[in-house]
Protein backbone atom coordinates (compact mmCIF):
# COMPACT_ATOMS: atom_id res chain seq x y z
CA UNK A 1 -0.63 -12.95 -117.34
CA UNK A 2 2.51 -11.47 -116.10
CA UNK A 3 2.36 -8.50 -118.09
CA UNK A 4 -1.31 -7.68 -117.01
CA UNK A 5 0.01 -8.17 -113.05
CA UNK A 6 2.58 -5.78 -113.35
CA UNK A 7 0.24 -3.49 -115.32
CA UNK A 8 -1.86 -3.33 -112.55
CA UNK A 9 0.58 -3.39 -109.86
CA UNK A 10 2.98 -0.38 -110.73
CA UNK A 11 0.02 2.49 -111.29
CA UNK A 12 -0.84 1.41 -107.81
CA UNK A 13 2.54 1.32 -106.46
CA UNK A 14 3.35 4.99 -108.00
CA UNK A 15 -0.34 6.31 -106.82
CA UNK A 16 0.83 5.26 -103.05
CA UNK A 17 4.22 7.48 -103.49
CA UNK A 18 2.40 10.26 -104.18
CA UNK A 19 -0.34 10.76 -101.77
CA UNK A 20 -0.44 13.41 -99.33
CA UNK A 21 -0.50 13.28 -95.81
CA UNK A 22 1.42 10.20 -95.29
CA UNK A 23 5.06 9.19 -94.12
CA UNK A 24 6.70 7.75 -97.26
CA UNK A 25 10.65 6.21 -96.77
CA UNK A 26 12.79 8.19 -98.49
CA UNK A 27 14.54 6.92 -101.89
CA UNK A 28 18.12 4.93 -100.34
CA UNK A 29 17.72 5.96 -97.03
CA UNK A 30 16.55 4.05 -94.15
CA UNK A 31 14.49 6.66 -92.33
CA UNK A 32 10.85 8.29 -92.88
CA UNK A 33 10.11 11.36 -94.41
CA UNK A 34 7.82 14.09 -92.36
CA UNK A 35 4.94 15.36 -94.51
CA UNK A 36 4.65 18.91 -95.37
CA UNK A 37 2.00 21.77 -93.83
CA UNK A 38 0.20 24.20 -95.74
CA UNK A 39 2.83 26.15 -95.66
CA UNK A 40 5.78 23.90 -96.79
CA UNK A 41 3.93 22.50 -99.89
CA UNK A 42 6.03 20.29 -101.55
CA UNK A 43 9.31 19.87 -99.24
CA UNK A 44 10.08 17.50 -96.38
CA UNK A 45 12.54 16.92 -93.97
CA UNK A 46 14.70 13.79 -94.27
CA UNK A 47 16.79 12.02 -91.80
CA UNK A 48 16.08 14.47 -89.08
CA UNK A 49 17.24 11.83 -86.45
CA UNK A 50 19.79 9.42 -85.37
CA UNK A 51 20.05 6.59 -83.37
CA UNK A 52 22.28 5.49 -81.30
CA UNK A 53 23.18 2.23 -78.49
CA UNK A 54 25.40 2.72 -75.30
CA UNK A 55 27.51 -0.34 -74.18
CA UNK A 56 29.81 -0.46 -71.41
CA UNK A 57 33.55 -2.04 -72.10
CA UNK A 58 32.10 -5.68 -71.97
CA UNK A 59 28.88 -5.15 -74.64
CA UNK A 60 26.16 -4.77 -71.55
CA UNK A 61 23.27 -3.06 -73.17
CA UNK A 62 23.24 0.23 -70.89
CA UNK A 63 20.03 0.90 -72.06
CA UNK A 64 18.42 -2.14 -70.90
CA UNK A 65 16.20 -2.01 -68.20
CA UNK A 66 17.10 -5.29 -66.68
CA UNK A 67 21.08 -4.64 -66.87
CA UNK A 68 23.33 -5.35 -63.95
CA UNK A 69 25.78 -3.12 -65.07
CA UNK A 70 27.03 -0.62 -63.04
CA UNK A 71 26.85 1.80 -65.46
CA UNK A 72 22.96 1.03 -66.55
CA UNK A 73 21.32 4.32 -68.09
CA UNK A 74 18.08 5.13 -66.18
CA UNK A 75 16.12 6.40 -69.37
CA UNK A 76 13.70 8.52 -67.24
CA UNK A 77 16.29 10.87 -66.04
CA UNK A 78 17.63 10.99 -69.83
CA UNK A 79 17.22 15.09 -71.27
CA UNK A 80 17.58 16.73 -74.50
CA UNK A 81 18.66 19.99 -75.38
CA UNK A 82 19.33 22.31 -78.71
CA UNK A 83 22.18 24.80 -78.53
CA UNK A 84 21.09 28.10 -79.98
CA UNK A 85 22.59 31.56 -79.48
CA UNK A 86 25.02 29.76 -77.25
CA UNK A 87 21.87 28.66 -74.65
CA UNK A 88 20.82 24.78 -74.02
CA UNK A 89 17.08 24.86 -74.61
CA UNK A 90 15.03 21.99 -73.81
CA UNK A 91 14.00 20.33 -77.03
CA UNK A 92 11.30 18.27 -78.43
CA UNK A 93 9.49 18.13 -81.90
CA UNK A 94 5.65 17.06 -82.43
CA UNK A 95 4.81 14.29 -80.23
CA UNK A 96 7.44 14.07 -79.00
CA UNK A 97 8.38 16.82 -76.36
CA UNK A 98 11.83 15.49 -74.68
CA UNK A 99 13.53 14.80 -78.24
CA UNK A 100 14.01 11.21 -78.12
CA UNK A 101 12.74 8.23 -77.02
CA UNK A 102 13.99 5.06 -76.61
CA UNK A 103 13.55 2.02 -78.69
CA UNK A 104 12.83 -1.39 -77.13
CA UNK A 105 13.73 -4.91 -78.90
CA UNK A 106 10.23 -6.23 -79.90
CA UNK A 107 8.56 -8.42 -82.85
CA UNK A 108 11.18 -8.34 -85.30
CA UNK A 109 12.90 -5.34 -84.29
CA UNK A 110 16.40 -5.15 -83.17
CA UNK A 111 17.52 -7.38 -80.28
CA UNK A 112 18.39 -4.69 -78.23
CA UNK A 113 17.68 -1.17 -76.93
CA UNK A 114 18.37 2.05 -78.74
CA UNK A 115 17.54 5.72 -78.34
CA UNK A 116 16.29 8.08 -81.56
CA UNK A 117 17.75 11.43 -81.07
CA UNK A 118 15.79 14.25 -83.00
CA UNK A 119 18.37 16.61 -84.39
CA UNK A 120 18.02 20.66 -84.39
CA UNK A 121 17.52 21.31 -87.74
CA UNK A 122 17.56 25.21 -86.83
CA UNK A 123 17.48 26.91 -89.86
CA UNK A 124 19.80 29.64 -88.18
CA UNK A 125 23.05 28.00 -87.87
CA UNK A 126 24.78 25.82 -91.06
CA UNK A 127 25.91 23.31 -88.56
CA UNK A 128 23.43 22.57 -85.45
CA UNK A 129 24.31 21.54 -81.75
CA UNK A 130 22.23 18.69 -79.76
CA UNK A 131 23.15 17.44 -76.69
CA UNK A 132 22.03 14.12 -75.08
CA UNK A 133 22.11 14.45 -70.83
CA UNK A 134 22.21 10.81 -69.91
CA UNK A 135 21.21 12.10 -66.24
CA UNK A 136 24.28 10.39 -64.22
CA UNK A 137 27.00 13.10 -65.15
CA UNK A 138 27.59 11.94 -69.10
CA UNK A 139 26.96 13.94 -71.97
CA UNK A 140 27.42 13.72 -75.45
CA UNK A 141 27.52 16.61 -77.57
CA UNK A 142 26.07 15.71 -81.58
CA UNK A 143 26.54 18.28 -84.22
CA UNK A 144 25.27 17.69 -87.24
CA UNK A 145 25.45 19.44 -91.11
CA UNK A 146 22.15 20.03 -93.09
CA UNK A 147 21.82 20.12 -96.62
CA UNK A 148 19.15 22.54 -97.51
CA UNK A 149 17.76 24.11 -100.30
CA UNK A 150 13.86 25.48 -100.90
CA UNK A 151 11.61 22.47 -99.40
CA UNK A 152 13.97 19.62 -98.40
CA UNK A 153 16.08 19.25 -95.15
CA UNK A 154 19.03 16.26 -95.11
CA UNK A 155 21.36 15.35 -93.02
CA UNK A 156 25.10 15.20 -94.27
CA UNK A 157 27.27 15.20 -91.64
CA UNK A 158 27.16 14.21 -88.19
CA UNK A 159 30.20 14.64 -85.36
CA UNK A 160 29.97 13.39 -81.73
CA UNK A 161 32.01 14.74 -79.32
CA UNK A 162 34.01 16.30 -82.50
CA UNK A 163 34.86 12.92 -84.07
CA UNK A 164 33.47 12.32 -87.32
CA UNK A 165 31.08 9.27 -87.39
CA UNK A 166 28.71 10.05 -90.44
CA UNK A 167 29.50 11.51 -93.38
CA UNK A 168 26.35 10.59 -96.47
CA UNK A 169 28.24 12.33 -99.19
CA UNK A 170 31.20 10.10 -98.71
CA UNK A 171 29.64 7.12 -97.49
CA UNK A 172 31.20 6.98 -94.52
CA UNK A 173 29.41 5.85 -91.19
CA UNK A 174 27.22 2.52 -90.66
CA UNK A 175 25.45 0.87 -92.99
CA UNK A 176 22.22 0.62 -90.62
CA UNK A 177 22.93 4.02 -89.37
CA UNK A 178 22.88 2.52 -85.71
CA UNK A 179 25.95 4.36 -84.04
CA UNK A 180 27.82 2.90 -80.97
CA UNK A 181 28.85 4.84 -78.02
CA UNK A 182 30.85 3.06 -75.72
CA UNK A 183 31.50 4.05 -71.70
């Protein structure tokens, strides 16, 4: 009986991996894949994105909508650009035109609020340049390594403000890949 279960459960399993047109998660990472076009047949992009949580020195949620902190992070005035050629361009990818969005803590999500940054994945430069304008003076500046060869974008390395905090080949960075910036 349990031989005839798995029998039928792993051709459907493997049949679900390999259709088109949908996001699959990517083998040991924790992010989604983006399906190819026409034109890309048979390559994706993987971990195109990070996200990240701002606390101030006492662990307020800056994020948070409801936060008395001082330093609270109005996410409406929050902007994203790429830098290419040595020019901030406003940046975006499909559906989602400001390059980011935040995250709020619902169902059985995380129990607090984080913003996905899309990363340039510029085919241009070997190591791209996104900046996050929090809107009240603050920047952070992410630049982040690609591994690329014909069909398949991944992220390898990621510095903010020039320090180190992800590193795949090495292991280094957080398990969750939720990174903490702290102001």
């Amino acid at each position: 009986m349990k031989f005839i279960f798995i029998a039928i459960l792993f051709p459907l399993l493997l049949s679900s991996c390999l259709q088109k047109g949908k996001s699959r998660l990517a083998p040991n990472l924790s992010v989604a894949t983006r399906d190819t076009t026409e034109e890309e047949e048979g390559g994706h992009i993987t971990s195109c994105h990070i996200r990240v949580r701002i606390l101030d020195e006492y662990g307020n949620d800056l994020l948070d909508p409801s936060s008395s902190s001082p330093k609270a992070i109005d996410a409406s005035k929050i902007k994203f650009y790429y830098v290419r050629g040595g020019k901030e361009l406003p940046c975006g990818i499909e559906g989602r035109p400001r390059g980011g969005y935040v995250i709020t803590p619902e169902g059985s999500g995380p129990s607090y609020y984080e913003i996905k940054v899309f990363l340039d994945i510029s085919p241009e430069d070997s190591i791209t340049t996104t900046l996050l304008d929090w809107g009240d003076g603050h920047r952070d500046v992410f630049k982040t390594y690609f591994f690329r060869k014909p069909g398949v974008i991944i992220r390898q390395k990621v510095w903010l403000n020039d320090s180190l905090i992800l590193d795949i080949p090495k292991r280094y960075g957080p398990k969750d890949l939720i990174f903490t910036i702290r102001r």
